[in-house]
N, C-alpha and C. Protein backbone atom coordinates (compact mmCIF):
# COMPACT_ATOMS: atom_id res chain seq x y z
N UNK A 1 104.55 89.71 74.88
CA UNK A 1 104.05 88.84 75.95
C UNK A 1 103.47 87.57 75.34
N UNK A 2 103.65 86.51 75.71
CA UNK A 2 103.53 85.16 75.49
C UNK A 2 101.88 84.87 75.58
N UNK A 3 101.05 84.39 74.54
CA UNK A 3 99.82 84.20 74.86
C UNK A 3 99.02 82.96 76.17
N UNK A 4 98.48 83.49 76.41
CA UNK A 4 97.86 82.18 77.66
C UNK A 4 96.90 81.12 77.20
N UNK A 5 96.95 80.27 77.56
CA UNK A 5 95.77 79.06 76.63
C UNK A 5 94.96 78.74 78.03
N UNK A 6 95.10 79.06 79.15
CA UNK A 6 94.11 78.93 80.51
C UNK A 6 93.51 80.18 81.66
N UNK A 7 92.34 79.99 82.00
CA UNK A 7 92.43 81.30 83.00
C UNK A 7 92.53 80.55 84.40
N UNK A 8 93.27 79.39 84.46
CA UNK A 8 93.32 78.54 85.62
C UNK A 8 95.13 78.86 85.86
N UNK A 9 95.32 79.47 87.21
CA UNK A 9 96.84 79.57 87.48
C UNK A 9 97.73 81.06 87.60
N UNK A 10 98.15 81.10 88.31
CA UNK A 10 98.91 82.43 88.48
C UNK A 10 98.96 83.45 87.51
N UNK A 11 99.34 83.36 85.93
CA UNK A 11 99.66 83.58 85.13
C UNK A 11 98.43 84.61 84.56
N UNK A 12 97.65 83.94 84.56
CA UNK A 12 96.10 84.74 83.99
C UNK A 12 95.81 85.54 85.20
N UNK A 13 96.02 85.26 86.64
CA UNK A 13 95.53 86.68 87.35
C UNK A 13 96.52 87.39 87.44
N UNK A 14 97.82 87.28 87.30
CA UNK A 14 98.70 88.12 86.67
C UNK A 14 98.58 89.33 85.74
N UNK A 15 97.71 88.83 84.42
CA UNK A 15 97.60 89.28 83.38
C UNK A 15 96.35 90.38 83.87
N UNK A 16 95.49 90.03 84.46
CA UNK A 16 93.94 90.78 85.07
C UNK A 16 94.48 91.65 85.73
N UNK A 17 95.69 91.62 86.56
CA UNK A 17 96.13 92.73 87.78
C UNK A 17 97.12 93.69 86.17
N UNK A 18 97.87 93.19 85.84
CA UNK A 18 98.25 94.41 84.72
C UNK A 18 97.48 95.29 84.27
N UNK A 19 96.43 94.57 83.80
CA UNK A 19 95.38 95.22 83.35
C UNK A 19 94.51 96.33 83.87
N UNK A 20 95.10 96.86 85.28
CA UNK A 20 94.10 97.20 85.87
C UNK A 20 95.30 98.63 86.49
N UNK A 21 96.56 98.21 86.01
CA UNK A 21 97.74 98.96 87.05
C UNK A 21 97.81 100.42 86.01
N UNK A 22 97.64 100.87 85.08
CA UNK A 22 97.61 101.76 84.22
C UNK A 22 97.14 103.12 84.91
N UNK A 23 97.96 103.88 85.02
CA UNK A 23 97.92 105.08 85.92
C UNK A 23 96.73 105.86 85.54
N UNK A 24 96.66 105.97 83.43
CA UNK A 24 95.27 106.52 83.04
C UNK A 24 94.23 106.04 83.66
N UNK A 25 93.81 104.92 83.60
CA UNK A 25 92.66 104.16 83.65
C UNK A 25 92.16 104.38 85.36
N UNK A 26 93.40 104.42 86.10
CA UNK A 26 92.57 104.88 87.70
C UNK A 26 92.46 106.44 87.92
N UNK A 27 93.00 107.63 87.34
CA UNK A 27 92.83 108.74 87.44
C UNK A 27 91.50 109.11 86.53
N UNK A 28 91.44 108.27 85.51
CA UNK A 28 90.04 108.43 84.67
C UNK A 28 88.75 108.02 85.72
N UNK A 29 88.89 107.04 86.11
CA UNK A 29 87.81 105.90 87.05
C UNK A 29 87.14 105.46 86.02
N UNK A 30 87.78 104.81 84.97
CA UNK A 30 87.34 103.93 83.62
C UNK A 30 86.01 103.06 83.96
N UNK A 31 86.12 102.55 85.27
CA UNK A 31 85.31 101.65 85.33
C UNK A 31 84.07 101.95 86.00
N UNK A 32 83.70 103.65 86.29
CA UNK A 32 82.33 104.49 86.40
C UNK A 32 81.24 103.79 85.89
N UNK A 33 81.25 104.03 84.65
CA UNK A 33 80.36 103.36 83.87
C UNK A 33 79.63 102.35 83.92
N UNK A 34 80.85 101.16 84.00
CA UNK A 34 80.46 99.35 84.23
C UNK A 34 79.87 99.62 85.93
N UNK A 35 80.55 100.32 86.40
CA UNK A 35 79.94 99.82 87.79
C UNK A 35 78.38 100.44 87.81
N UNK A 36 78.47 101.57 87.32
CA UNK A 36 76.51 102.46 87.31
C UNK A 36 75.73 101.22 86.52
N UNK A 37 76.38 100.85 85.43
CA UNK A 37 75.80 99.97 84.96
C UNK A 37 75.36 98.61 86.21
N UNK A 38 76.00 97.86 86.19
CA UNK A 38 75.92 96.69 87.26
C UNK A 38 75.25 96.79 88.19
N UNK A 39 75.28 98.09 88.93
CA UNK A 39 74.29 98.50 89.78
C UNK A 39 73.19 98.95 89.72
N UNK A 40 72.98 99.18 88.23
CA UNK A 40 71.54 99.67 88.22
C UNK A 40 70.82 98.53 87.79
N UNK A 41 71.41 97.38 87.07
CA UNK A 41 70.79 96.38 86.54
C UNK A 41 70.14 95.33 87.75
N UNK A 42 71.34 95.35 88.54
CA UNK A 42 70.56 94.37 89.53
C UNK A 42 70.21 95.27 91.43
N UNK A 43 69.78 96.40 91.41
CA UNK A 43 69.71 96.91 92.40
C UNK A 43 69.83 96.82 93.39
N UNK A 44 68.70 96.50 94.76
CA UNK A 44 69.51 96.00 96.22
C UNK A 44 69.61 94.63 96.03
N UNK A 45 69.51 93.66 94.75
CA UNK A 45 69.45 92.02 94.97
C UNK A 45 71.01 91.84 95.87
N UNK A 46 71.28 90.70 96.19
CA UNK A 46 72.24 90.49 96.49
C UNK A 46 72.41 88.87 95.53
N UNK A 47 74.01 89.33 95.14
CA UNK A 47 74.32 88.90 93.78
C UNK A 47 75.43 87.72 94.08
N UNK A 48 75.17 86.55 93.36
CA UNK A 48 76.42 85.66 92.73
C UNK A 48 77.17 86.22 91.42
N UNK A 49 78.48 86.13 91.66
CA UNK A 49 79.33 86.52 90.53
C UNK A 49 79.98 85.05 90.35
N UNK A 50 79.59 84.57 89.02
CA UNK A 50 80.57 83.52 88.84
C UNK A 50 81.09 83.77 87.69
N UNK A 51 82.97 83.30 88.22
CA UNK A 51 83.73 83.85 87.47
C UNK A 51 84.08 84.99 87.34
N UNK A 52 84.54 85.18 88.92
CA UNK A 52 84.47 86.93 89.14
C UNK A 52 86.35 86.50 89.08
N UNK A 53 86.84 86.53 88.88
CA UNK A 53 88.15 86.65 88.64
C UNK A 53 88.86 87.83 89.70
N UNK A 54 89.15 88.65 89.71
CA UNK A 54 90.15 89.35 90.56
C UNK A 54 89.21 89.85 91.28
N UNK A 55 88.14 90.24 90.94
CA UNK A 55 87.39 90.82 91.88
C UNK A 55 87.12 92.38 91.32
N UNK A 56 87.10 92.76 89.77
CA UNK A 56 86.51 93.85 89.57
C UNK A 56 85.14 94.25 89.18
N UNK A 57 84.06 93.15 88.58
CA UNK A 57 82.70 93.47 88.79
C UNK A 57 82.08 93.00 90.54
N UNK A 58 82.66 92.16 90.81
CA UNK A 58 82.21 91.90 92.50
C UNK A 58 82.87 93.37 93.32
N UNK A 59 83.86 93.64 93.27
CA UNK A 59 83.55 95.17 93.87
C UNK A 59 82.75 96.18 93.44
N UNK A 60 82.12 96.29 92.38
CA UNK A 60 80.72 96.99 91.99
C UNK A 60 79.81 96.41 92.52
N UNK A 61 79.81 95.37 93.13
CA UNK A 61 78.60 94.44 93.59
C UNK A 61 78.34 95.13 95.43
N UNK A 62 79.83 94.82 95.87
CA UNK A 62 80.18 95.31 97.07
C UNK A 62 79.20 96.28 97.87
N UNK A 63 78.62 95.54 98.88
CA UNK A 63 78.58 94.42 100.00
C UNK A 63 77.77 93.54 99.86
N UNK A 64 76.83 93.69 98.35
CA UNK A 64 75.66 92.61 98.56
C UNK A 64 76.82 91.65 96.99
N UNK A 65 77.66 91.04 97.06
CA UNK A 65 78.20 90.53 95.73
C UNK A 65 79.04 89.27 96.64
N UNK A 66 78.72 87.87 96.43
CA UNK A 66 79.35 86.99 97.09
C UNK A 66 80.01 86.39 94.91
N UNK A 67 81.61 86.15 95.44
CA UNK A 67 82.35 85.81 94.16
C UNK A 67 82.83 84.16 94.17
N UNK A 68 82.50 83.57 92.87
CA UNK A 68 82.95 82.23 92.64
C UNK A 68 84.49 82.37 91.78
N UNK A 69 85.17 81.23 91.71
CA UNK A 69 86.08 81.39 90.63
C UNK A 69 87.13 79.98 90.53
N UNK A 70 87.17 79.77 89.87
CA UNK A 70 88.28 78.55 90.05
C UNK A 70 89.45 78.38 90.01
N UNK A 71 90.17 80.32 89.94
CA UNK A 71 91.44 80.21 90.23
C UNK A 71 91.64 80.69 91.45
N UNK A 72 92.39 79.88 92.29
CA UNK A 72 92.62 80.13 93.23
C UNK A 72 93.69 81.50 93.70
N UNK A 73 94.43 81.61 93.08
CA UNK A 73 94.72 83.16 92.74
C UNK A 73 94.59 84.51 92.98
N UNK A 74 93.13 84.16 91.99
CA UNK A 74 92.10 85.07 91.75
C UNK A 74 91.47 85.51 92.73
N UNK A 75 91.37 84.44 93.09
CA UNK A 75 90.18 84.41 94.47
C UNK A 75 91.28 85.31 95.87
N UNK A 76 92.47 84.75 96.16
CA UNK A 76 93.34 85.50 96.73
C UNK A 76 92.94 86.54 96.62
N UNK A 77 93.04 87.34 95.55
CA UNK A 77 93.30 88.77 94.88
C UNK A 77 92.02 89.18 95.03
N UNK A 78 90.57 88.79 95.45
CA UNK A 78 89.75 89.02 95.77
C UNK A 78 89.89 89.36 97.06
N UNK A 79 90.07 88.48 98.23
CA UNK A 79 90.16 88.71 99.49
C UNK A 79 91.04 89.79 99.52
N UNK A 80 91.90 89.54 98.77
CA UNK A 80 93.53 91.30 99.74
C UNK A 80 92.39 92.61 99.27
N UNK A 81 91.33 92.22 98.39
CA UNK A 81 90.25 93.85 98.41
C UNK A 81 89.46 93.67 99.03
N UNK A 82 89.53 92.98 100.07
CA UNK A 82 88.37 92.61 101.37
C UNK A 82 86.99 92.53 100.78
N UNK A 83 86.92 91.68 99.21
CA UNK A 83 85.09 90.87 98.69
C UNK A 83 85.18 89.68 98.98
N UNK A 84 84.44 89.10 99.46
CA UNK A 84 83.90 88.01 99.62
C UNK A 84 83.38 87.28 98.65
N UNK A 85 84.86 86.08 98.53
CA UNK A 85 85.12 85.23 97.38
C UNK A 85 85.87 83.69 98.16
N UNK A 86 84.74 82.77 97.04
CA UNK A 86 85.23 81.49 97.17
C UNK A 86 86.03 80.69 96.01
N UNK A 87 86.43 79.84 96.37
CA UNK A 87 87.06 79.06 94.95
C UNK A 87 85.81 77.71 94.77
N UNK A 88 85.54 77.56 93.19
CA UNK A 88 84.51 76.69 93.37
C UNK A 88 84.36 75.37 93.79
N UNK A 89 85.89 74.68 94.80
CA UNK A 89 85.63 73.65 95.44
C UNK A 89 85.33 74.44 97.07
N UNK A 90 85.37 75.45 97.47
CA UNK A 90 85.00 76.08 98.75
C UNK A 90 83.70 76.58 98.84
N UNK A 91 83.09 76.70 97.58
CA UNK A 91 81.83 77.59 97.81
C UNK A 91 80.43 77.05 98.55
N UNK A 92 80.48 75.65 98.01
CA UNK A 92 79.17 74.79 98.39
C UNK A 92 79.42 74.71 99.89
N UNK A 93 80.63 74.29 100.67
CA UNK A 93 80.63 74.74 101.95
C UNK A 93 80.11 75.60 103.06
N UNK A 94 80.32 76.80 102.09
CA UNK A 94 79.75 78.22 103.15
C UNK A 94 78.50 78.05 103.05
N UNK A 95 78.32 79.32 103.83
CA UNK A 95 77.04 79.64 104.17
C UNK A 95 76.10 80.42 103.34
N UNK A 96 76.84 80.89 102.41
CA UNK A 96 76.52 81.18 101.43
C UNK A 96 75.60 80.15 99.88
N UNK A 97 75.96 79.40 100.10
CA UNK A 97 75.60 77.87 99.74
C UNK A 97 74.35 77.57 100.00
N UNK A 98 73.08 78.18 100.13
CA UNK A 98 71.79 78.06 100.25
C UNK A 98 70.78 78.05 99.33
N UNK A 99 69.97 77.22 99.54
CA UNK A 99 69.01 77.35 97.69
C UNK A 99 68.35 78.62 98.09
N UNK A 100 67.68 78.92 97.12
CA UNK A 100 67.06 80.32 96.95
C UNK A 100 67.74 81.94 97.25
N UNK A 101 69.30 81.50 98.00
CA UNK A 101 69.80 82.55 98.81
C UNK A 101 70.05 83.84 97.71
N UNK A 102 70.14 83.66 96.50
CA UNK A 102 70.64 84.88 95.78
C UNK A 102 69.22 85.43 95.02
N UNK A 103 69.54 86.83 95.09
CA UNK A 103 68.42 87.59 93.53
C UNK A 103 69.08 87.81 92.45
N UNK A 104 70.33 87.51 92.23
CA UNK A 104 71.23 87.65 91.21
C UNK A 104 71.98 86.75 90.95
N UNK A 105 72.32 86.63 89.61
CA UNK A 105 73.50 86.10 89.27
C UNK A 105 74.28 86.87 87.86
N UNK A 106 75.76 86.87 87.98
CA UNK A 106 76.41 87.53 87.09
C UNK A 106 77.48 86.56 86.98
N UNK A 107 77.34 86.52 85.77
CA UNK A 107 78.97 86.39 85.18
C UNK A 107 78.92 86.81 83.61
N UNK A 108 79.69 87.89 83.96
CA UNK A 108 80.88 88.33 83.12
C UNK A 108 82.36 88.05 82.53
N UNK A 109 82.48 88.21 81.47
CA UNK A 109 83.41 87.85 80.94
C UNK A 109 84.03 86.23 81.55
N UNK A 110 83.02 85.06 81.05
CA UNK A 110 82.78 83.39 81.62
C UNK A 110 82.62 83.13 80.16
N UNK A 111 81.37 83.47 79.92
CA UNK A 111 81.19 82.38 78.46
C UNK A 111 81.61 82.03 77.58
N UNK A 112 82.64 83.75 77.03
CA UNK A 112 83.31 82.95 75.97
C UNK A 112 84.65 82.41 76.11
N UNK A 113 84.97 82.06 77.24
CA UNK A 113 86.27 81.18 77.42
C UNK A 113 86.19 79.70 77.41
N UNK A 114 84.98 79.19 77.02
CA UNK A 114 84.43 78.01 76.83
C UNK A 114 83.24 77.66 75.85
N UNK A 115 83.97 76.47 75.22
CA UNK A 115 82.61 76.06 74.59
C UNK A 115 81.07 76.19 75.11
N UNK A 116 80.17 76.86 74.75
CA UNK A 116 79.01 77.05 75.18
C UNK A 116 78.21 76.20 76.24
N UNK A 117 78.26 74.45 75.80
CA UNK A 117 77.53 73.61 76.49
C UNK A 117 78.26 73.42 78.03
N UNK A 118 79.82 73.97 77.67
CA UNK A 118 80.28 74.18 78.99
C UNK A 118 79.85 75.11 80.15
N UNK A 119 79.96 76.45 79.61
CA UNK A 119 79.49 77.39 80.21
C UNK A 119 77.74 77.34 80.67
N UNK A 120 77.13 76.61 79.98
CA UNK A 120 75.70 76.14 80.57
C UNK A 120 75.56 75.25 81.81
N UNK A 121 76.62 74.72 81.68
CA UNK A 121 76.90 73.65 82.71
C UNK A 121 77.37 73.77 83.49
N UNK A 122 78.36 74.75 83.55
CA UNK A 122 78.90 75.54 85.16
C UNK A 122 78.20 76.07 85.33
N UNK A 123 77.06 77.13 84.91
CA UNK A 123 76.50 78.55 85.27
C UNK A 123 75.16 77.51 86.24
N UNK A 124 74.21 76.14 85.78
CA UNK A 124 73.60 75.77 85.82
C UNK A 124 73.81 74.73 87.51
N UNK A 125 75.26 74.61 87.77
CA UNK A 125 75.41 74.05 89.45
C UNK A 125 74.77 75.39 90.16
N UNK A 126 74.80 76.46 89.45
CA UNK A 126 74.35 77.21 90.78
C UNK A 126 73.06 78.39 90.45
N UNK A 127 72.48 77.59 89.68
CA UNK A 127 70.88 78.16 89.81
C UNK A 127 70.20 77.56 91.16
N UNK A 128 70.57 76.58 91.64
CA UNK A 128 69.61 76.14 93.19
C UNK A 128 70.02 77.16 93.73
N UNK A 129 71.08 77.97 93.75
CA UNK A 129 71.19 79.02 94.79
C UNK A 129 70.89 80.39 94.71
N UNK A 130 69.55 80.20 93.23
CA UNK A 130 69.04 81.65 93.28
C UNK A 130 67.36 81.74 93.79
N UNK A 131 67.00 82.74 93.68
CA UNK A 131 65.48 82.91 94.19
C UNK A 131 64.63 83.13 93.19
N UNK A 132 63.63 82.52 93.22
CA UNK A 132 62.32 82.55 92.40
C UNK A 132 62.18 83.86 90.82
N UNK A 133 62.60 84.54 91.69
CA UNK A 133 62.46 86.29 91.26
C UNK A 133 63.97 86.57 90.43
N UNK A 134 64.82 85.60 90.78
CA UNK A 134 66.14 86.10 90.83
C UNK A 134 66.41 86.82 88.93
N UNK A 135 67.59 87.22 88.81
CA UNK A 135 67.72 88.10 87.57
C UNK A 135 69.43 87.62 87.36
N UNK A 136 69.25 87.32 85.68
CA UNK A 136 70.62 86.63 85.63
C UNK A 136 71.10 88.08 84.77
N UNK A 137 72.37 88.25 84.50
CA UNK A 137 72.75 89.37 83.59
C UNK A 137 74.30 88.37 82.94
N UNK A 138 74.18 88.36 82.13
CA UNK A 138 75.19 88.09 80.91
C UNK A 138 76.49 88.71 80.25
N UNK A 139 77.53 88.98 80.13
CA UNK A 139 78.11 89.70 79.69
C UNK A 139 79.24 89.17 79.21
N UNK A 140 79.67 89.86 77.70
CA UNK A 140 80.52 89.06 76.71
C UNK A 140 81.41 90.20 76.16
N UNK A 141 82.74 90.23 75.72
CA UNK A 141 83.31 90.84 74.88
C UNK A 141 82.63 90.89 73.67
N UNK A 142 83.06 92.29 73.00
CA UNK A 142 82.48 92.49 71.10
C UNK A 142 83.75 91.88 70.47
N UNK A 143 83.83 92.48 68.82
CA UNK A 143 84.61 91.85 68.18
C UNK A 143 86.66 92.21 68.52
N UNK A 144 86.33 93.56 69.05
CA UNK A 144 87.66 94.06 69.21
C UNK A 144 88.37 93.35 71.16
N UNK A 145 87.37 93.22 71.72
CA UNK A 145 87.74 92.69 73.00
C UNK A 145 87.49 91.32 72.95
N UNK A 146 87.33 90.71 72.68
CA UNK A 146 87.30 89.45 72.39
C UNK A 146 88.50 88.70 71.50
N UNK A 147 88.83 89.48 70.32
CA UNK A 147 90.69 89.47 69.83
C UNK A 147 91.42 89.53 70.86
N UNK A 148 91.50 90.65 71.86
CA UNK A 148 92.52 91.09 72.88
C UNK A 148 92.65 89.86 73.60
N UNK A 149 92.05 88.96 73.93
CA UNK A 149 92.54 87.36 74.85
C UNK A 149 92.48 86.38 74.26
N UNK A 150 93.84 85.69 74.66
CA UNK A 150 93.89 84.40 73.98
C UNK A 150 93.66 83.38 74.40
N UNK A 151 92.53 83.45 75.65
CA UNK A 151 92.14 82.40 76.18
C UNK A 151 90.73 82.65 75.89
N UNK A 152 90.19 83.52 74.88
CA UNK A 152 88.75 83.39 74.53
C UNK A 152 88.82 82.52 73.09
N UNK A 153 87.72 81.74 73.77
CA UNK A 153 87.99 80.19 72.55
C UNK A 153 86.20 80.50 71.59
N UNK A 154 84.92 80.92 72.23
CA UNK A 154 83.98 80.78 71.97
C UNK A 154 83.26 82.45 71.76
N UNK A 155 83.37 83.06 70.45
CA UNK A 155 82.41 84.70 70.72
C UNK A 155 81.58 84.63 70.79
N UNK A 156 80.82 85.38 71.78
CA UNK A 156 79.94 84.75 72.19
C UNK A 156 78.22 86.14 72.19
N UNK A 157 77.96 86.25 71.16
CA UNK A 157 77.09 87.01 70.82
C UNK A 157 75.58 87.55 71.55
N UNK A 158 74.84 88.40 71.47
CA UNK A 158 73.13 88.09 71.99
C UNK A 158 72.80 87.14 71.42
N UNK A 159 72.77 86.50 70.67
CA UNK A 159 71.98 84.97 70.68
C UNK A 159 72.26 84.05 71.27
N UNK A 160 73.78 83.82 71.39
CA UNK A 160 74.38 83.26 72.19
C UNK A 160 73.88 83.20 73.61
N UNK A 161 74.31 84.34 74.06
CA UNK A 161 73.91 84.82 75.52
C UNK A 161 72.15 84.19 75.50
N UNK A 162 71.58 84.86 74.56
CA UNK A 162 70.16 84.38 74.78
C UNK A 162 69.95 83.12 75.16
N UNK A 163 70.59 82.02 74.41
CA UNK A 163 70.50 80.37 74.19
C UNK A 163 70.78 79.84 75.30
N UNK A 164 71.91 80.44 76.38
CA UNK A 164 72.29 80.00 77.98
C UNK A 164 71.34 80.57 78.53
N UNK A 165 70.62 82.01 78.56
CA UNK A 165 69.55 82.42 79.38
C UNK A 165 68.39 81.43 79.47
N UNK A 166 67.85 81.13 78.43
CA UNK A 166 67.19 79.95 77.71
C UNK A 166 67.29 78.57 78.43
N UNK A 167 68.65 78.24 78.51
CA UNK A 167 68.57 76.77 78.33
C UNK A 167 68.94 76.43 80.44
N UNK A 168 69.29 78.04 81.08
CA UNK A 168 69.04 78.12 82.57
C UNK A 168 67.52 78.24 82.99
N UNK A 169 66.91 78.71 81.78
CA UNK A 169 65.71 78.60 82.52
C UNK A 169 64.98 80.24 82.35
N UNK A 170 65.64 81.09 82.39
CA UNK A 170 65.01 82.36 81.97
C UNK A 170 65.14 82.97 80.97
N UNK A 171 63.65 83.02 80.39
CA UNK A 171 63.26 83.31 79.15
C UNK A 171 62.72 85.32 78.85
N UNK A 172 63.28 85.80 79.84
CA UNK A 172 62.65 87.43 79.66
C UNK A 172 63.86 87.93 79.46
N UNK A 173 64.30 87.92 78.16
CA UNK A 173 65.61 88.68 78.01
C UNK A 173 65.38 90.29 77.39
N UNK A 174 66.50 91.15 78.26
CA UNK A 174 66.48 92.28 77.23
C UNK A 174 68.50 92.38 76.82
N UNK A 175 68.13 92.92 76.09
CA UNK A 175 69.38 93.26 75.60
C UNK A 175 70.23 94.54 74.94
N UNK A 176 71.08 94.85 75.60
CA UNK A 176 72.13 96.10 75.42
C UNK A 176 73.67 96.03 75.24
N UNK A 177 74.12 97.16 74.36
CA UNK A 177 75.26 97.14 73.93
C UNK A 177 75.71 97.90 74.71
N UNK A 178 77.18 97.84 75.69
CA UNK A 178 77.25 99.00 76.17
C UNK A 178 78.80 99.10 76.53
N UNK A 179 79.55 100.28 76.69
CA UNK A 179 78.84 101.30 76.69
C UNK A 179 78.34 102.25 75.41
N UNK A 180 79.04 101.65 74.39
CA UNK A 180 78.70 102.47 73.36
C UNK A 180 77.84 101.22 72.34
N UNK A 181 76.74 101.77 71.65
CA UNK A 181 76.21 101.64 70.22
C UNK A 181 77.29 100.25 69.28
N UNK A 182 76.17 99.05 69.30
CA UNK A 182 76.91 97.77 69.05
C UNK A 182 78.10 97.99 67.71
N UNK A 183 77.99 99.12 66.73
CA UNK A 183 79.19 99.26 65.77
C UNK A 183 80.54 99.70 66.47
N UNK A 184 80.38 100.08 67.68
CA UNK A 184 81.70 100.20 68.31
C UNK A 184 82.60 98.92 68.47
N UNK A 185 81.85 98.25 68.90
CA UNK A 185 82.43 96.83 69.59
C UNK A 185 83.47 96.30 68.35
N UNK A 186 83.42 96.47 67.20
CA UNK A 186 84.86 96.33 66.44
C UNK A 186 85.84 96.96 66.34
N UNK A 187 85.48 97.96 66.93
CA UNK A 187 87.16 98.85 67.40
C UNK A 187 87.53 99.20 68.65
N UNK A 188 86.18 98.89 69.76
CA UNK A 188 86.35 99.63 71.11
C UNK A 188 86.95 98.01 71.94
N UNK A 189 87.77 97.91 72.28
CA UNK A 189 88.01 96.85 72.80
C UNK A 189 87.33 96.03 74.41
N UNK A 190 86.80 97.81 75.18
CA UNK A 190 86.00 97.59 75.98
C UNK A 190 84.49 97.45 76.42
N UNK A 191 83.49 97.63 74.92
CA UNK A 191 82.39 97.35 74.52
C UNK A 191 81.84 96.10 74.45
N UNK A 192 80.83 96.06 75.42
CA UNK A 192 80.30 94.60 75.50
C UNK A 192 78.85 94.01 75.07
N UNK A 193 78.41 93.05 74.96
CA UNK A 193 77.24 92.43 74.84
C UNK A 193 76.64 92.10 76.47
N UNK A 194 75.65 93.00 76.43
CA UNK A 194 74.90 92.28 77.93
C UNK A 194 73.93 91.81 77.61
N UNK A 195 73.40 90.56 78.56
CA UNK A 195 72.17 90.31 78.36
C UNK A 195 71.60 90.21 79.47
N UNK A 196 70.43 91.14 80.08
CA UNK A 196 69.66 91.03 81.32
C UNK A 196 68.68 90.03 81.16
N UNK A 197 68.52 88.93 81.85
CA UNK A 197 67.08 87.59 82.12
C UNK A 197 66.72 87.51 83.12
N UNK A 198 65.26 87.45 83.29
CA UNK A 198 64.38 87.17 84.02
C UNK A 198 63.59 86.34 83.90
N UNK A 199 63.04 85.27 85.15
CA UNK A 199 62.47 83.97 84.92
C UNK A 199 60.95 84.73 84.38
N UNK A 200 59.88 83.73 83.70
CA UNK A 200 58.57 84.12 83.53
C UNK A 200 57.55 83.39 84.80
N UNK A 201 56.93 84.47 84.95
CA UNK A 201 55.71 83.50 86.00
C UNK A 201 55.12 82.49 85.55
């Protein structure tokens, strides 16, 4: 298969829906885990996902998870699973589009497909639309999932993650490897870096 150099265009949500069609992986319910996870991190908040791409951490979010994304595609492939997803020239429109309206924000697998000061700079249009209290959570491929795409340009580590928590504004970070113990993440391809932030009073 031909490598991708964009996650903008048919082609890359193409690649996300393959990814997901593997007969093991839905008879297992692979994605148990990430979702207990996601849900326990940000509880009843009701959450921004930016850079929710097809729509598989925003259906862990599901019904409190409103999804950004800039492929339009993607965003398709969101709606045919009935989540509620915009493309990021549609989002400021809705009604959804309110300052303070979220206690969450997520994006996953965003940062390292961009130079850092980038990813500060998208994530940062839509802090007006969180709440006082709100709770950002972070999440990055390790060393073995982060090889697997060739549209990840930036690895993007806990310090990393820390430095955008930081430079959005929330400084109460904790941090976890999961699901397994951070020496996995060079062979487990689905082992990630999270970082949970919270603003300080």
């Amino acid at each position: 298969m031909a490598s991708l150099e964009s996650t903008e265009g048919e082609e890359y949500t193409d690649r996300l829906k393959r990814l997901e069609l593997p007969l093991w992986k839905r008879v297992l319910d692979v994605q148990a885990p990430y979702r207990w996870n996601i849900r326990r991190l940000f509880g009843d908040r009701e959450v921004l996902d930016v850079g929710c791409g097809i729509g598989r951490c925003l259906a862990h979010l599901a019904p409190r998870g409103v999804g950004v994304d800039h492929n339009k595609t993607s965003i398709d492939a969101c709606r045919e699973r009935g989540l509620t997803a915009f493309t990021t020239d549609e989002f400021a429109e809705t009604e959804y589009a309110k300052p303070g309206r979220f206690g969450g924000m997520l994006a996953a697998h965003l940062v390292e497909h961009m130079p850092r000061e980038d990813a500060i700079k998208i994530l940062s249009g839509y802090v007006d639309y969180l709440a006082d209290d709100a709770r950002l959570v972070l999440i990055c491929p390790q060393e073995r999932g982060y090889a697997s795409d060739s549209t990840h340009v930036a690895f993007s580590d806990f310090d990393a993650l820390t430095d955008v928590a930081y430079q959005l504004g929330f400084t109460k970070t904790n941090r976890q490897s999961f699901p397994l113990p951070r020496f996995a993440g060079k062979a487990f391809t689905y082992n990630e870096f999270v970082l949970v932030a919270d603003r300080t009073a």
